[in-house]
Protein backbone atom coordinates (compact mmCIF):
# COMPACT_ATOMS: atom_id res chain seq x y z
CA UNK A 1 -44.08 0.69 31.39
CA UNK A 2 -42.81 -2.32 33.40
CA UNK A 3 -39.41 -0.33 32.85
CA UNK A 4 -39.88 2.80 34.53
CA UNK A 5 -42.79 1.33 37.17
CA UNK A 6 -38.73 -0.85 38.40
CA UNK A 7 -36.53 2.26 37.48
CA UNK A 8 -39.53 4.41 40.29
CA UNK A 9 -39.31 1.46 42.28
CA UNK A 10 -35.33 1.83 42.78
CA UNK A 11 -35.13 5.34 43.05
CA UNK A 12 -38.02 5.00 46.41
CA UNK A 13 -35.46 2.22 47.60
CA UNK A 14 -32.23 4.69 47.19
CA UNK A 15 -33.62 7.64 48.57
CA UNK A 16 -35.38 5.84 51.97
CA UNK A 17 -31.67 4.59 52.16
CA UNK A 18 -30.03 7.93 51.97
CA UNK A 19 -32.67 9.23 54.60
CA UNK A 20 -31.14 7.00 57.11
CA UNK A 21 -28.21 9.13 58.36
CA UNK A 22 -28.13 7.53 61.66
CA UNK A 23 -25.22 4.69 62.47
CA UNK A 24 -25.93 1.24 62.92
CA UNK A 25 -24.97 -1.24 65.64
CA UNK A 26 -23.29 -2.69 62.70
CA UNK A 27 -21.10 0.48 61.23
CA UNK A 28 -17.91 0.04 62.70
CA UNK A 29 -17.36 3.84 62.72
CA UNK A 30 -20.69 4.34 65.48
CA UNK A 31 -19.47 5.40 68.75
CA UNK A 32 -19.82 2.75 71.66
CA UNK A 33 -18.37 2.05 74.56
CA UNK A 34 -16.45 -0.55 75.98
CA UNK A 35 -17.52 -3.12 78.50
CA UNK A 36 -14.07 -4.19 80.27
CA UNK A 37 -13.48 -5.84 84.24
CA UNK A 38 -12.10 -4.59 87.00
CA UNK A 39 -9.04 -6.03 85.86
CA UNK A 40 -8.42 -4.60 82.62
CA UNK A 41 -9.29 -1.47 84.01
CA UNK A 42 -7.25 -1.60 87.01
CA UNK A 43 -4.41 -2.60 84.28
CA UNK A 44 -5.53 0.89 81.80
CA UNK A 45 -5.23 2.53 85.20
CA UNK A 46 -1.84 1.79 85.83
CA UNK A 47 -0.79 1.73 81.81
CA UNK A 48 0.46 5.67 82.05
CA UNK A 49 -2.10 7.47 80.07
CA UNK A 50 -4.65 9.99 80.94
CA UNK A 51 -7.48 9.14 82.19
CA UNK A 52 -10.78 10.27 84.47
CA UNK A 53 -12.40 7.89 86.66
CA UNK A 54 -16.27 8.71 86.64
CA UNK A 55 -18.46 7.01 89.91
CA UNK A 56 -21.62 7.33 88.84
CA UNK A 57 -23.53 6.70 92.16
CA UNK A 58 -25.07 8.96 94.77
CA UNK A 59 -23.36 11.39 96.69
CA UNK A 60 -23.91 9.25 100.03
CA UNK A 61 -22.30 5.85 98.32
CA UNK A 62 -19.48 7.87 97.03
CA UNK A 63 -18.47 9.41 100.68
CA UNK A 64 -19.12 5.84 102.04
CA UNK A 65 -16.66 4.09 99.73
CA UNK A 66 -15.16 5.18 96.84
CA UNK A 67 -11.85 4.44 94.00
CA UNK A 68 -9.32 6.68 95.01
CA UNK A 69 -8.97 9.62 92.56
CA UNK A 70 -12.46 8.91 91.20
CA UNK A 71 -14.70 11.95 90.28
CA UNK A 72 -18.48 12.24 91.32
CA UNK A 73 -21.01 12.80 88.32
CA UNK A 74 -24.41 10.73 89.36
CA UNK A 75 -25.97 9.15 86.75
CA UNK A 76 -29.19 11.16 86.91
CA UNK A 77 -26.80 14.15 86.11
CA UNK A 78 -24.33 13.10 84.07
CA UNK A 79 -26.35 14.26 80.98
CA UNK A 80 -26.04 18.01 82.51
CA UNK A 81 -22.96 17.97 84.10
CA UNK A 82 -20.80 15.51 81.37
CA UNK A 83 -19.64 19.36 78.95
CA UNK A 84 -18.61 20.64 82.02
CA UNK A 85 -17.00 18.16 84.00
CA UNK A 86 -15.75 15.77 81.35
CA UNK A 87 -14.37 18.60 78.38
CA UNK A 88 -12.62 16.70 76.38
CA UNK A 89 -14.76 14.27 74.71
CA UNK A 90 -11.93 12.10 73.04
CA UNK A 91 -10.11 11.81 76.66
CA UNK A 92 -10.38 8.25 78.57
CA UNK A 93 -12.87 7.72 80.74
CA UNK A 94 -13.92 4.73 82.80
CA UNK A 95 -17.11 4.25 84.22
CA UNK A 96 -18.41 2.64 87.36
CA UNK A 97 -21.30 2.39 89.92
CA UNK A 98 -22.13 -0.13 92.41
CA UNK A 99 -23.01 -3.36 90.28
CA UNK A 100 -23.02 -2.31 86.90
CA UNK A 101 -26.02 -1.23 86.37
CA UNK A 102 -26.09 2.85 85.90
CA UNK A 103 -22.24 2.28 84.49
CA UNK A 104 -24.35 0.84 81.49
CA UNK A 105 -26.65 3.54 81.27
CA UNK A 106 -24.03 6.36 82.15
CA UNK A 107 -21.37 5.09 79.59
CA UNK A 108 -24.59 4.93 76.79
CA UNK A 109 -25.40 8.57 78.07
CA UNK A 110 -21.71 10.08 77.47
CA UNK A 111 -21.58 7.78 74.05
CA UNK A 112 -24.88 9.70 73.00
CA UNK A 113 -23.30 13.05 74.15
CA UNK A 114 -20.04 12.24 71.60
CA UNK A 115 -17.43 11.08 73.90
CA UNK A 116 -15.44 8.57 72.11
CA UNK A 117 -13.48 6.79 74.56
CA UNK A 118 -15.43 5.73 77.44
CA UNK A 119 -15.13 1.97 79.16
CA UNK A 120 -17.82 0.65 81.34
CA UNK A 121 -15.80 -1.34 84.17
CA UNK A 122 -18.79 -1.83 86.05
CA UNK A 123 -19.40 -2.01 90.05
CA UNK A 124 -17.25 -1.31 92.72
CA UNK A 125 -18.35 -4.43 94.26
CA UNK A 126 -16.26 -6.10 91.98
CA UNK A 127 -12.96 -3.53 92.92
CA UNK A 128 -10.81 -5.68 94.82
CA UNK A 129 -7.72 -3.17 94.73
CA UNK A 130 -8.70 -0.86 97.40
CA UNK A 131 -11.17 1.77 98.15
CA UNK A 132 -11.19 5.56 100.35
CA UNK A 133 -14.15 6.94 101.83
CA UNK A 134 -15.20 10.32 103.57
């Protein structure tokens, strides 16, 4: 009796197990992005590969001052507009907003949505090579 009371026991433990499907903080394979500085993005910038550069802020903050050749997708939006701004979910795309904030929570939002190479370079405060406004 003992026997089959462990063999029941295992077979609850196995299938809860299987039942998990999501990935874990742990599973190297789980999408996440990348947290990098103004630096090392400033450096992927200028590396030769593709990439988009996402502002994340309000319309009025990105006419005021912006990274040249930086796209518009506010945060609030970005779950609607990432399919059809941002196609191609494997492309690179670095993240920013005004402190670092809503780059976070944008760059967890696009992760979510299945994009697979996004970096989180933070605030524009922090941009020391040069803005454009209007």
């Amino acid at each position: 009796m003992k026997r089959i009371i462990s063999v029941f026991l295992i077979c609850i433990g196995i299938a809860a197990l299987a039942g998990c499907g999501g990935k874990s903080a742990a599973d190297p394979e789980a999408a996440v992005y990348h947290k990098i500085t103004a630096q090392q993005a400033k450096a992927m910038m200028d590396d030769g590969k593709q990439y988009t550069l996402v502002d994340v802020r309000t319309e009025a903050e990105y006419k005021d001052k912006r990274i040249d050749g930086a796209i518009l997708i506010p945060v609030d939006v970005i779950g609607a507009q990432a399919a059809a701004k941002l196609p191609d979910k494997s492309a690179r795309i670095l993240v920013y907003c005004r402190s670092g904030n809503r780059s976070a929570t944008a760059a967890n939002i696009l992760v979510d949505l299945g994009y697979t190479d996004v970096y989180d370079m933070g605030g524009i405060n922090s941009w020391t090579y040069g803005t454009v406004s209007g």
